[in-house]
Protein backbone atom coordinates (compact mmCIF):
# COMPACT_ATOMS: atom_id res chain seq x y z
CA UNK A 1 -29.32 -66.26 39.47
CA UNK A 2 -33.33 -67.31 38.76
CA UNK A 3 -35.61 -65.58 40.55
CA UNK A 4 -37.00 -67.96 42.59
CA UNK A 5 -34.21 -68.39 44.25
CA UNK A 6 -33.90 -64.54 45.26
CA UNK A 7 -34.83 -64.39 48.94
CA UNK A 8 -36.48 -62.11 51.36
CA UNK A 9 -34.48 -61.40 54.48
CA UNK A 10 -36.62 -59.09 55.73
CA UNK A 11 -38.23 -55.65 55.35
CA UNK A 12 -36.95 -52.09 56.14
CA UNK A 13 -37.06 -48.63 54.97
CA UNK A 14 -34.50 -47.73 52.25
CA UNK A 15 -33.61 -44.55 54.19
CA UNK A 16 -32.16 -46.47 56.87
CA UNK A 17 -30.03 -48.08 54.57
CA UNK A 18 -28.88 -44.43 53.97
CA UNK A 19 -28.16 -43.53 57.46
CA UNK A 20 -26.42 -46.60 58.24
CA UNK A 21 -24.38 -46.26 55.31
CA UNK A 22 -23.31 -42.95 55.69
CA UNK A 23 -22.33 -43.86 59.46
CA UNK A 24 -19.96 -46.23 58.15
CA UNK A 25 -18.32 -44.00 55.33
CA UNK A 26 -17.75 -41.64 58.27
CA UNK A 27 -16.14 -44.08 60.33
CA UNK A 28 -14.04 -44.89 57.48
CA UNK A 29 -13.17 -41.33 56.19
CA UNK A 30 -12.86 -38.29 58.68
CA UNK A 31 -13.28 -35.76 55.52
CA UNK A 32 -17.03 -37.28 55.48
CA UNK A 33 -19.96 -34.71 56.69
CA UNK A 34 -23.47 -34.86 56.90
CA UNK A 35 -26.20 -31.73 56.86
CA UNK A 36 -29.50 -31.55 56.75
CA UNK A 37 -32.39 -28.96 56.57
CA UNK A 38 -34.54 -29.29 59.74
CA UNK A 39 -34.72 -33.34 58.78
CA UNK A 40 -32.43 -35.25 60.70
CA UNK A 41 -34.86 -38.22 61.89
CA UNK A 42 -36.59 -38.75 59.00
CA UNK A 43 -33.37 -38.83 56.91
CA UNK A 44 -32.12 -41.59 59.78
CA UNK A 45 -29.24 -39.06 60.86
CA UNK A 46 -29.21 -40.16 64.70
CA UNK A 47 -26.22 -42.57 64.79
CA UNK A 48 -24.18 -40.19 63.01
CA UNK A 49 -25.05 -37.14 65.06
CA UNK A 50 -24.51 -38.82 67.86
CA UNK A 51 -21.05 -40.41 66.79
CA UNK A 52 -20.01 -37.54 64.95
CA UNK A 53 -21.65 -34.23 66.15
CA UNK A 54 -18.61 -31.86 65.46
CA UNK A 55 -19.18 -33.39 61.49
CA UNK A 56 -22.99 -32.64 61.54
CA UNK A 57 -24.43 -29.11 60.45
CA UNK A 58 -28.41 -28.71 60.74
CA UNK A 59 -29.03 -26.32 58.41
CA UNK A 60 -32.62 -25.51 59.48
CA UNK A 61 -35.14 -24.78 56.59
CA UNK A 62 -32.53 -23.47 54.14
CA UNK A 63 -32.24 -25.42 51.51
CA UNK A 64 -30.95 -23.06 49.23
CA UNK A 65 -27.69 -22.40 51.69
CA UNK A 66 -27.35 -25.95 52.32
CA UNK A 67 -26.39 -26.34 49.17
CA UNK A 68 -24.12 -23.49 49.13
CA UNK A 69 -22.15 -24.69 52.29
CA UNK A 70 -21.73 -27.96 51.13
CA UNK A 71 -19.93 -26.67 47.72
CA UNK A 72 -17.92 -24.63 50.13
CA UNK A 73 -17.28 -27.88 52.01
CA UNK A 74 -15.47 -28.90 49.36
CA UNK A 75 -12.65 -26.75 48.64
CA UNK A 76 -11.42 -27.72 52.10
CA UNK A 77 -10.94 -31.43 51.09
CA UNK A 78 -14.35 -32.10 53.02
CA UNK A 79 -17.05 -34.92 51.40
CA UNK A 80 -20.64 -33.29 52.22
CA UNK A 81 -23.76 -35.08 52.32
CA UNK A 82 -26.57 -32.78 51.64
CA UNK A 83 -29.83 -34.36 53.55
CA UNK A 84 -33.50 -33.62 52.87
CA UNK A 85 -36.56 -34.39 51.52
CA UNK A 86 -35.84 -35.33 47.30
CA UNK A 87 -38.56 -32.63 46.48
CA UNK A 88 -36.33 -30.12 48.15
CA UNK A 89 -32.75 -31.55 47.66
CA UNK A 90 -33.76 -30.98 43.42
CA UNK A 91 -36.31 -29.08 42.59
CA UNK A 92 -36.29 -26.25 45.52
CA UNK A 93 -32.75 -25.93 45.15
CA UNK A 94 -31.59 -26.64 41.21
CA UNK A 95 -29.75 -23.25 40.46
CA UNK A 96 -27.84 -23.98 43.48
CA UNK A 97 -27.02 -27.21 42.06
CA UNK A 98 -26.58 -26.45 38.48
CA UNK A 99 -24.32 -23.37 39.63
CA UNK A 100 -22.00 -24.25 43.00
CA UNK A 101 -22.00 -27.83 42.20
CA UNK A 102 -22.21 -29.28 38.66
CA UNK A 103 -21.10 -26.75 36.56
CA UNK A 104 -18.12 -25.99 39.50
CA UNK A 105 -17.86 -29.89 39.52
CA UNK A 106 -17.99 -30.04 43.20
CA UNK A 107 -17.66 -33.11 45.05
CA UNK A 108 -21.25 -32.73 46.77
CA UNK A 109 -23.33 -35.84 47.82
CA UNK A 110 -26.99 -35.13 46.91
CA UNK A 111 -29.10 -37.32 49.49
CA UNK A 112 -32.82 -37.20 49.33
CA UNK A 113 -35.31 -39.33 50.84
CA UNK A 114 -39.25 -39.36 50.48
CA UNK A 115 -39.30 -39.68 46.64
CA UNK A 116 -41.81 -41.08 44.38
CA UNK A 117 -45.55 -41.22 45.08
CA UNK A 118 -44.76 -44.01 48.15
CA UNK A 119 -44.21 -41.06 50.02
CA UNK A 120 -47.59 -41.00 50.64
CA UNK A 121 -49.96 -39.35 52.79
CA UNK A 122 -47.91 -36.07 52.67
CA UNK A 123 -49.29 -35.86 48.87
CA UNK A 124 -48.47 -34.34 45.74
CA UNK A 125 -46.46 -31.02 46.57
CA UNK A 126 -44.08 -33.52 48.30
CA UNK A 127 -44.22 -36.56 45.79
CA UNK A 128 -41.47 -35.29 43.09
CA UNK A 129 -41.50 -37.53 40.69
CA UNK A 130 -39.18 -35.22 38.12
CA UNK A 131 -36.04 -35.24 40.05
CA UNK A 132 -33.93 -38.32 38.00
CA UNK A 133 -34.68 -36.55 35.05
CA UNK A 134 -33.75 -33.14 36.36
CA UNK A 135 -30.64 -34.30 38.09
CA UNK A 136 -29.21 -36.50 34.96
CA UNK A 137 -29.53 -33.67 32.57
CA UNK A 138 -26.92 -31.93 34.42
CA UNK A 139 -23.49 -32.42 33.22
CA UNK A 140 -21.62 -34.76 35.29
CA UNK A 141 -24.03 -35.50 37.38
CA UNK A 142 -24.00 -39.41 38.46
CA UNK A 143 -28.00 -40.59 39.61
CA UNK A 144 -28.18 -43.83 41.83
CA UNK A 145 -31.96 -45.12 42.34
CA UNK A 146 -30.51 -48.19 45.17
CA UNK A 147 -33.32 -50.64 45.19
CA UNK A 148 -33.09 -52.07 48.58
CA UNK A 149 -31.95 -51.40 52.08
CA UNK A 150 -28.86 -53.53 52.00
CA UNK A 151 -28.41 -51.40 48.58
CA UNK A 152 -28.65 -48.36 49.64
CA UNK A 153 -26.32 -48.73 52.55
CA UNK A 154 -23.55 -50.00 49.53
CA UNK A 155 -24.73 -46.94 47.19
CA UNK A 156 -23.53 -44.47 50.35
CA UNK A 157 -20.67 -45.75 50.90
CA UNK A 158 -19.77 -45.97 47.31
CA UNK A 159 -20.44 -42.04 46.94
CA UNK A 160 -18.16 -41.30 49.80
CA UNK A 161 -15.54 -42.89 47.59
CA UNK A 162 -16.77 -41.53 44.10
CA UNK A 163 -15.31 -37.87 43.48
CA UNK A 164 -17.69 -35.84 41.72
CA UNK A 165 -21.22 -34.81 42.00
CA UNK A 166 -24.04 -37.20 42.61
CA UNK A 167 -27.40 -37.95 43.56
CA UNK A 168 -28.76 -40.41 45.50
CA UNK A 169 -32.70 -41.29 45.69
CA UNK A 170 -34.37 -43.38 48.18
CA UNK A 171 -37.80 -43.70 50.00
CA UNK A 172 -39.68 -43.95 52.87
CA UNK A 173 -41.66 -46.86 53.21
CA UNK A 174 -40.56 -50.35 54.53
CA UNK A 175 -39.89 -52.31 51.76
CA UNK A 176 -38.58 -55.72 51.28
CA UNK A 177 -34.78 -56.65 52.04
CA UNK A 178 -33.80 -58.96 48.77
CA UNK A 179 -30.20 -58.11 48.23
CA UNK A 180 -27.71 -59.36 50.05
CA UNK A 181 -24.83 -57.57 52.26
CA UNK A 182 -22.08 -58.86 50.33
CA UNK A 183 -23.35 -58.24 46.91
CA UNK A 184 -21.09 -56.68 44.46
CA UNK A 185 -22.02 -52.82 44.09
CA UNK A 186 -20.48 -50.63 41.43
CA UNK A 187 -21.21 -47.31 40.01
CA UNK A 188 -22.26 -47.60 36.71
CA UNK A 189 -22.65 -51.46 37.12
CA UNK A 190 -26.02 -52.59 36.23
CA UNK A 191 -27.36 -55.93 38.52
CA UNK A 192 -28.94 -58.83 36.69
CA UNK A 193 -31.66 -60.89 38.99
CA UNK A 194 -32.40 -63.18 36.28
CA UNK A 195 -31.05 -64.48 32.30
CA UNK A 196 -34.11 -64.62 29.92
CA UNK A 197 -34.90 -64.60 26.21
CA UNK A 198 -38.49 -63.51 25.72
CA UNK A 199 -38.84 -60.28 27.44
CA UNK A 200 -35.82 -57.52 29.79
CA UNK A 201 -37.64 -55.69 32.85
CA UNK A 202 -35.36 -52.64 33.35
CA UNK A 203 -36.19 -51.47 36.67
CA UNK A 204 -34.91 -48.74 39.53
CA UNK A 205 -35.99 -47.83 42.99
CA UNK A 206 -38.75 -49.61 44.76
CA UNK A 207 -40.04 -50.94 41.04
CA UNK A 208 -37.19 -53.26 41.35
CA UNK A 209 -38.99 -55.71 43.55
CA UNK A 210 -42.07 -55.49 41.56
CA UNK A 211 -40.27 -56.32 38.47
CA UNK A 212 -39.11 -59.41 40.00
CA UNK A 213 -42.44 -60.19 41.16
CA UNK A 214 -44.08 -60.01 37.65
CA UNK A 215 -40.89 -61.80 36.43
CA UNK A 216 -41.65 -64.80 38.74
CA UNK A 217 -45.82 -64.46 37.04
CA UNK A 218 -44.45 -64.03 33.69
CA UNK A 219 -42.07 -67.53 34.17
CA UNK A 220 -45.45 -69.33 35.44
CA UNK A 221 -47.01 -68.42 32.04
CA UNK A 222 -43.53 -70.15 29.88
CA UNK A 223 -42.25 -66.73 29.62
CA UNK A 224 -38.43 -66.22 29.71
CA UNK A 225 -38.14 -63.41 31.21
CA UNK A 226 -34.79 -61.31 31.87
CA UNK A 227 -34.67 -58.81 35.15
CA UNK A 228 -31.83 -56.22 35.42
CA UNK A 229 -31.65 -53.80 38.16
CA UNK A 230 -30.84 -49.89 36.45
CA UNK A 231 -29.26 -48.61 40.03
CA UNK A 232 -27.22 -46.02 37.95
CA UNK A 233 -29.31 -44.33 35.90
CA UNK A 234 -26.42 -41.91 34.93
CA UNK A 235 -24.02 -43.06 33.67
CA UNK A 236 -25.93 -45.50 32.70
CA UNK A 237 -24.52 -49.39 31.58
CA UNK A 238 -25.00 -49.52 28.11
CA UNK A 239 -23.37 -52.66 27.42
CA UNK A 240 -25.52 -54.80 29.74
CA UNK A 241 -28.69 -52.50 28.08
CA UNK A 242 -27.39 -53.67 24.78
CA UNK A 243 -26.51 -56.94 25.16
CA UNK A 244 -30.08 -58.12 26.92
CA UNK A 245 -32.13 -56.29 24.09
CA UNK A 246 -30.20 -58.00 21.32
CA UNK A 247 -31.46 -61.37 23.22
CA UNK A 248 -34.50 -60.30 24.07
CA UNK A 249 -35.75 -57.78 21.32
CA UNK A 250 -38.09 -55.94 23.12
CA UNK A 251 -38.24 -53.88 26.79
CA UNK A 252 -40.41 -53.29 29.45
CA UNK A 253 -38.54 -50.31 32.02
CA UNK A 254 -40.35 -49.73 35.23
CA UNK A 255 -39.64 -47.19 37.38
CA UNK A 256 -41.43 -45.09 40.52
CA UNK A 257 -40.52 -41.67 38.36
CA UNK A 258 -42.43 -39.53 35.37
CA UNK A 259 -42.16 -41.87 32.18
CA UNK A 260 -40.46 -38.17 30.63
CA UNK A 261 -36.93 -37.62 31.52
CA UNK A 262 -36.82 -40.81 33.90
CA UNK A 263 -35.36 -44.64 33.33
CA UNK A 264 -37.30 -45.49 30.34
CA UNK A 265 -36.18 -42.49 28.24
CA UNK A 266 -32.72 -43.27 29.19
CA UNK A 267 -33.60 -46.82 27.81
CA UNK A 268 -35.38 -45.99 24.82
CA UNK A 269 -32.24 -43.79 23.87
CA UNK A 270 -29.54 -46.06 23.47
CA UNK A 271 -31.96 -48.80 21.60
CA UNK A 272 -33.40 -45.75 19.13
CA UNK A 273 -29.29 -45.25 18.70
CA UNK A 274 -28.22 -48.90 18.48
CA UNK A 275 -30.54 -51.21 18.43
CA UNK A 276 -34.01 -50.40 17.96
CA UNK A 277 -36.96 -52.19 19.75
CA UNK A 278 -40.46 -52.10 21.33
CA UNK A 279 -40.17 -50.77 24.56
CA UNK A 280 -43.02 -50.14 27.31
CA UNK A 281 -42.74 -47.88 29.98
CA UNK A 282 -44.96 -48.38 33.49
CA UNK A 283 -44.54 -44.96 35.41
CA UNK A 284 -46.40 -41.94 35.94
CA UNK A 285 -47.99 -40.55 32.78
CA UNK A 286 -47.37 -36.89 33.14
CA UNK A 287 -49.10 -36.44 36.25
CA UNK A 288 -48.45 -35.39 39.72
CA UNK A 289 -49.64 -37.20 42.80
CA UNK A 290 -52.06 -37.07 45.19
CA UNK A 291 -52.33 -38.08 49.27
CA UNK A 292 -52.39 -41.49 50.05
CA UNK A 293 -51.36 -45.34 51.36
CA UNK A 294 -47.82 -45.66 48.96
CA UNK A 295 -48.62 -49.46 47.79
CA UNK A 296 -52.07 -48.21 46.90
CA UNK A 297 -50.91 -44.94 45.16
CA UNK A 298 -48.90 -47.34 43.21
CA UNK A 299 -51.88 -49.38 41.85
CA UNK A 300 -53.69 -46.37 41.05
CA UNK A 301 -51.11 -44.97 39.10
CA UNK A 302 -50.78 -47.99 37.40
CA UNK A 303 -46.68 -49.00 38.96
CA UNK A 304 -48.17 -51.96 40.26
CA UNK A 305 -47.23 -55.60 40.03
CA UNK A 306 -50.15 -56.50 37.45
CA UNK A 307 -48.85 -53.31 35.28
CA UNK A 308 -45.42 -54.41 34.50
CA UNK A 309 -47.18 -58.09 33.47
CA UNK A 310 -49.33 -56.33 31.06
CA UNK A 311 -46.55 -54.05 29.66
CA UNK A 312 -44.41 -57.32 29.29
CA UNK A 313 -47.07 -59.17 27.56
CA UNK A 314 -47.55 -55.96 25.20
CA UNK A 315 -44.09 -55.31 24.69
CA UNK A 316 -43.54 -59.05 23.36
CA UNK A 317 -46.76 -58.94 21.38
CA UNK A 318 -45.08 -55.99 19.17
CA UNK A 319 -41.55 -57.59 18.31
């Protein structure tokens, strides 16, 4: 695929991908059930409680036991799908996670919505931007960072069929629709936009789009540049990692996410262990976040468009 040819078919929220895929895994599997902690409409829970209501438990503001039921959940042959915000499904709840879930290996689907500074206005005690790197130090854990909506409606109905423990990260703004329905999504799988020689933009989440974006600038310049969508962070596809860095030699890895513990450390990893390159990283730079419009948070904490150009131009400049 080149980018130009990638097209828009129009613009929605990621977390509606969510609800709509869960929905459908629920239609398909009775064991699937979804709770939540006082946040049904904003994690897009409406067709489901309405569908399913006697496979819906609002938790109220509990995070804590919400993960605790769903673990529970499990040892009846149930599939729950723990719904909240992603500063409270990780960070307000990790013992509960490390203990009744990873370490018990329990087959608990870790939703959570509103991550990343595009959050917004709700500000910095919301905006986690931690949470991949918490969640994929935990053994067994698998991390999906769905790009899209038409992505994250695939990535939901993949974790109702995955057994294991996983987390799943979307956001909250609209945001453009560029994959397609019918698009091949597998855990672990990495998705290539583009082939390129010069230059690989590794990318997750929202960032996705903007790395195709400054792929499309960098082409206009004569660059060759080489896209790949990281939806699994953990475990992540080393192969396709490898074999674009060997053509490329150097990395850019962009990602809405703390440049410690997220993407680009997962990145820099397996080329410090096999195949050693420059690599820049456009994310936050130790910081937390602040209240605000998400596409102009993004610029200010320099995730934007323009920033990935720059890191690719660096990046080649130091091969």
């Amino acid at each position: 695929m080149a980018l130009q040819d990638i097209q828009v078919s129009g613009n929605k929220d990621t977390r509606s991908g969510f609800g709509d895929g869960i929905l459908e895994a629920a239609r398909k599997n009775e064991n699937v059930v979804a709770l939540t902690a006082d946040l049904a409409g904003s994690m897009k829970l409406q067709g489901f409680m309405k569908e399913f209501p006697e496979r819906f438990v609002q938790v109220g503001i509990a995070e804590a036991n919400m993960i605790g039921i769903a673990a529970g959940l499990t040892i009846g042959g149930k599939i729950p799908f723990t719904t909240t915000f992603a500063n409270f499904s990780t960070g307000r709840v990790y013992d509960q996670i490390r203990q009744s879930v990873a370490y018990s290996d329990k087959n608990v689907k870790i939703c959570a919505s509103h991550a990343g500074l595009t959050l917004g206005e709700d500000g910095a005690t919301h905006q986690i931007l931690e949470d991949i790197g918490l969640m994929k130090m935990l053994p067994g854990m698998t991390v999906i960072v769905p790009c899209d909506y038409n992505q994250t409606k695939q990535a939901t109905m993949a974790a109702a069929e995955f057994h294991g423990p996983l987390y799943l990260r979307f956001g909250r703004p609209v945001w453009p629709i560029f994959t397609k329905p019918e698009d091949e999504f597998v855990i672990g799988k990495a998705q290539k936009f583009s082939d390129g020689t010069d230059v690989t933009i590794f990318a997750c989440g929202h960032m996705v789009w903007y790395a195709i974006q400054a792929g499309l600038q960098l082409q206009e310049k004569g660059i060759s540049v080489e896209v790949i969508n990281i939806h699994t962070i953990k475990p992540l596809d080393e192969e396709a990692v490898l074999a674009s860095i060997k053509k490329t030699k150097c990395a850019v890895t962009a990602e809405e996410h703390n440049i410690i513990g997220g993407l680009g450390d997962s990145i820099a990893q397996v080329a410090a262990k096999n195949f050693p390159i420059p690599i820049e990283m456009v994310g936050t730079k130790d910081t937390f976040g602040e209240s605000g419009k998400p596409v102009e948070l993004l610029k200010k904490y320099g995730l934007d468009v323009a920033d990935i150009v720059a890191a690719a131009e660096k990046v080649m400049s130091r091969k």
